[in-house]
C-alpha atoms as a PDB file:
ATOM      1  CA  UNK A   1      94.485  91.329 100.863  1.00  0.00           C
ATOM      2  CA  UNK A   2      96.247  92.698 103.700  1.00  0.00           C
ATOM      3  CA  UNK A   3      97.383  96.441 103.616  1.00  0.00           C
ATOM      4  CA  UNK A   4     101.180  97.823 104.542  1.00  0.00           C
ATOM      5  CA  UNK A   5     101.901 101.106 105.847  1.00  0.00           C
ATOM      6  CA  UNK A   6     104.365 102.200 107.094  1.00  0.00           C
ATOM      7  CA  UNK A   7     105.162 105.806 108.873  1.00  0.00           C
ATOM      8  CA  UNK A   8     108.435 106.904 109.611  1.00  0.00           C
ATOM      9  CA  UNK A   9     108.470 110.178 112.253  1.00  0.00           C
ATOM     10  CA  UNK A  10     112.437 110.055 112.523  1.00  0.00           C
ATOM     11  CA  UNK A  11     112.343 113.046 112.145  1.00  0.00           C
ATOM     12  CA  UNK A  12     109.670 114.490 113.673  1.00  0.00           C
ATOM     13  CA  UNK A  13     111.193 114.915 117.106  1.00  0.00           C
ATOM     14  CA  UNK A  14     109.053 113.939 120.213  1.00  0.00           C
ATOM     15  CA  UNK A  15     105.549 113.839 120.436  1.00  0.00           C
ATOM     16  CA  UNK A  16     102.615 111.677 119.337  1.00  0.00           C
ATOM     17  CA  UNK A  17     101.552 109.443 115.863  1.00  0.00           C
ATOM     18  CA  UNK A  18      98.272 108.592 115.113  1.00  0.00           C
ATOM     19  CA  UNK A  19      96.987 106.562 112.214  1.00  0.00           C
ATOM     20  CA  UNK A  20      93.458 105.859 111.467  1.00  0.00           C
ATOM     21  CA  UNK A  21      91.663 104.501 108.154  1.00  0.00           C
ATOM     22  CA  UNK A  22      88.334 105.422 107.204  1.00  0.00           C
ATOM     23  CA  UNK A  23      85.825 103.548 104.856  1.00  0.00           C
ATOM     24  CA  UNK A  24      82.384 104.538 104.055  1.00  0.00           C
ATOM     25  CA  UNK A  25      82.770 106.454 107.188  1.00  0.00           C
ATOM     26  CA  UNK A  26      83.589 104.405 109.485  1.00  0.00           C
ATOM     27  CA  UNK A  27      86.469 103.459 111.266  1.00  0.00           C
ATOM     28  CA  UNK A  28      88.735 100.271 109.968  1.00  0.00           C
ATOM     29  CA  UNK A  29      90.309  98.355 112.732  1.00  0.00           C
ATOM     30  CA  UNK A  30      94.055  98.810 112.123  1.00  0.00           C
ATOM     31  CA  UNK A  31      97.420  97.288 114.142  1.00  0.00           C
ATOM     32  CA  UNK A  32     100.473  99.126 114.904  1.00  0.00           C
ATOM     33  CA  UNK A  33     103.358  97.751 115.265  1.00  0.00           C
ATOM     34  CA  UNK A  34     107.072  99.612 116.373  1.00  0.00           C
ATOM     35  CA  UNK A  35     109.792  98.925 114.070  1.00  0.00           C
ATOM     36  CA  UNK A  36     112.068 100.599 116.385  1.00  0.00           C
ATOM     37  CA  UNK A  37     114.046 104.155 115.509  1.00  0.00           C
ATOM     38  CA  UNK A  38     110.396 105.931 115.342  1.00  0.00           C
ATOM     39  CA  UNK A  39     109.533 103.764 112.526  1.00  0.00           C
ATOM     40  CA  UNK A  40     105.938 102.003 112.755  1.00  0.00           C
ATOM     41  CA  UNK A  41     104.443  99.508 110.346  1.00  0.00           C
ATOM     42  CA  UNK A  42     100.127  99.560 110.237  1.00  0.00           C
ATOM     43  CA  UNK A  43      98.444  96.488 108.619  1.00  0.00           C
ATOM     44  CA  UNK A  44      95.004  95.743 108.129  1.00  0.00           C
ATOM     45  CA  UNK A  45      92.313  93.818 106.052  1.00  0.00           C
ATOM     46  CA  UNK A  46      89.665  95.696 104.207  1.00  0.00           C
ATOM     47  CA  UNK A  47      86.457  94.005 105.391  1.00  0.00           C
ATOM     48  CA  UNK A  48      84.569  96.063 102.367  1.00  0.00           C
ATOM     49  CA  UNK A  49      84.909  97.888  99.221  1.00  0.00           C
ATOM     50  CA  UNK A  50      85.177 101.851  98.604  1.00  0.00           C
ATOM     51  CA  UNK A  51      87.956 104.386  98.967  1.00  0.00           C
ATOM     52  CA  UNK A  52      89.848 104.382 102.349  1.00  0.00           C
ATOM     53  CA  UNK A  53      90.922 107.458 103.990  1.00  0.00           C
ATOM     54  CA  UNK A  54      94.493 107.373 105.810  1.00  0.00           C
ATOM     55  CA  UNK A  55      94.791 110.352 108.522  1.00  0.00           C
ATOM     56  CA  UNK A  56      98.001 110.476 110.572  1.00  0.00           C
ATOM     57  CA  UNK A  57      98.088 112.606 113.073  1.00  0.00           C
ATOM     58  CA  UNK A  58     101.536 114.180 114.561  1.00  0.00           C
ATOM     59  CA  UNK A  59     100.948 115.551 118.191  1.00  0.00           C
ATOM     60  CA  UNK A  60      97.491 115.847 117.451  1.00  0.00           C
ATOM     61  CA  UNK A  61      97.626 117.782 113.986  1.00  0.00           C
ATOM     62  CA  UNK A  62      96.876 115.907 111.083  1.00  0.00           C
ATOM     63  CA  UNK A  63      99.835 116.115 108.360  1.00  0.00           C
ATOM     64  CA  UNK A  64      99.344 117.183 105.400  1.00  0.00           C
ATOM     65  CA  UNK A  65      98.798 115.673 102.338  1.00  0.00           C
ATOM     66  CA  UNK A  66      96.030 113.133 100.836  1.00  0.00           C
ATOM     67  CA  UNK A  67      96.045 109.368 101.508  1.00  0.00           C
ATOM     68  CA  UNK A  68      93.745 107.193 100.036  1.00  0.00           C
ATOM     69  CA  UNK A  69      93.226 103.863  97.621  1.00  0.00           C
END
C-alpha cells in the first residue's frame, strides 16, 4: 500500500521542509517530490507493521501537531 502526503509551506515564506517517517524507531525511506508553488508530495511503502511517526520540520523546527497512522 503506498502512502500520500502531501505538505504545502505556501505559506510559510522561505526557508527549509523536512519530512521524515519513523517506525519502530527507525527511519522509513521516503521520496519527495516538488509539485511546484511550495507544494511537495512524499510517498512511501511501509516495509512493516506498527504506528509511523510523521515529523516535518520548517527551517529546522519541527511543527506542531501529531502525525501518525
Amino acid at each position: 500500500m503506498l502512502i500520500l502526503i502531501i505538505v504545502d509551506a505556501s505559506n510559510a515564506g522561505s526557508g527549509d521542509l523536512d519530512v521524515e517517517v519513523r517506525c519502530n524507531g527507525q527511519v522509513v525511506k521516503i521520496r519527495r517530490e516538488p509539485l511546484g508553488q511550495s507544494q511537495y508530495r512524499y510517498t512511501y511503502i511501509p516495509k512493516q507493521g506498527g504506528e509511523h511517526l510523521i515529523d516535518v520540520q520548517y527551517n529546522y523546527e519541527s511543527v506542531p501537531g501529531k502525525f501518525r497512522f
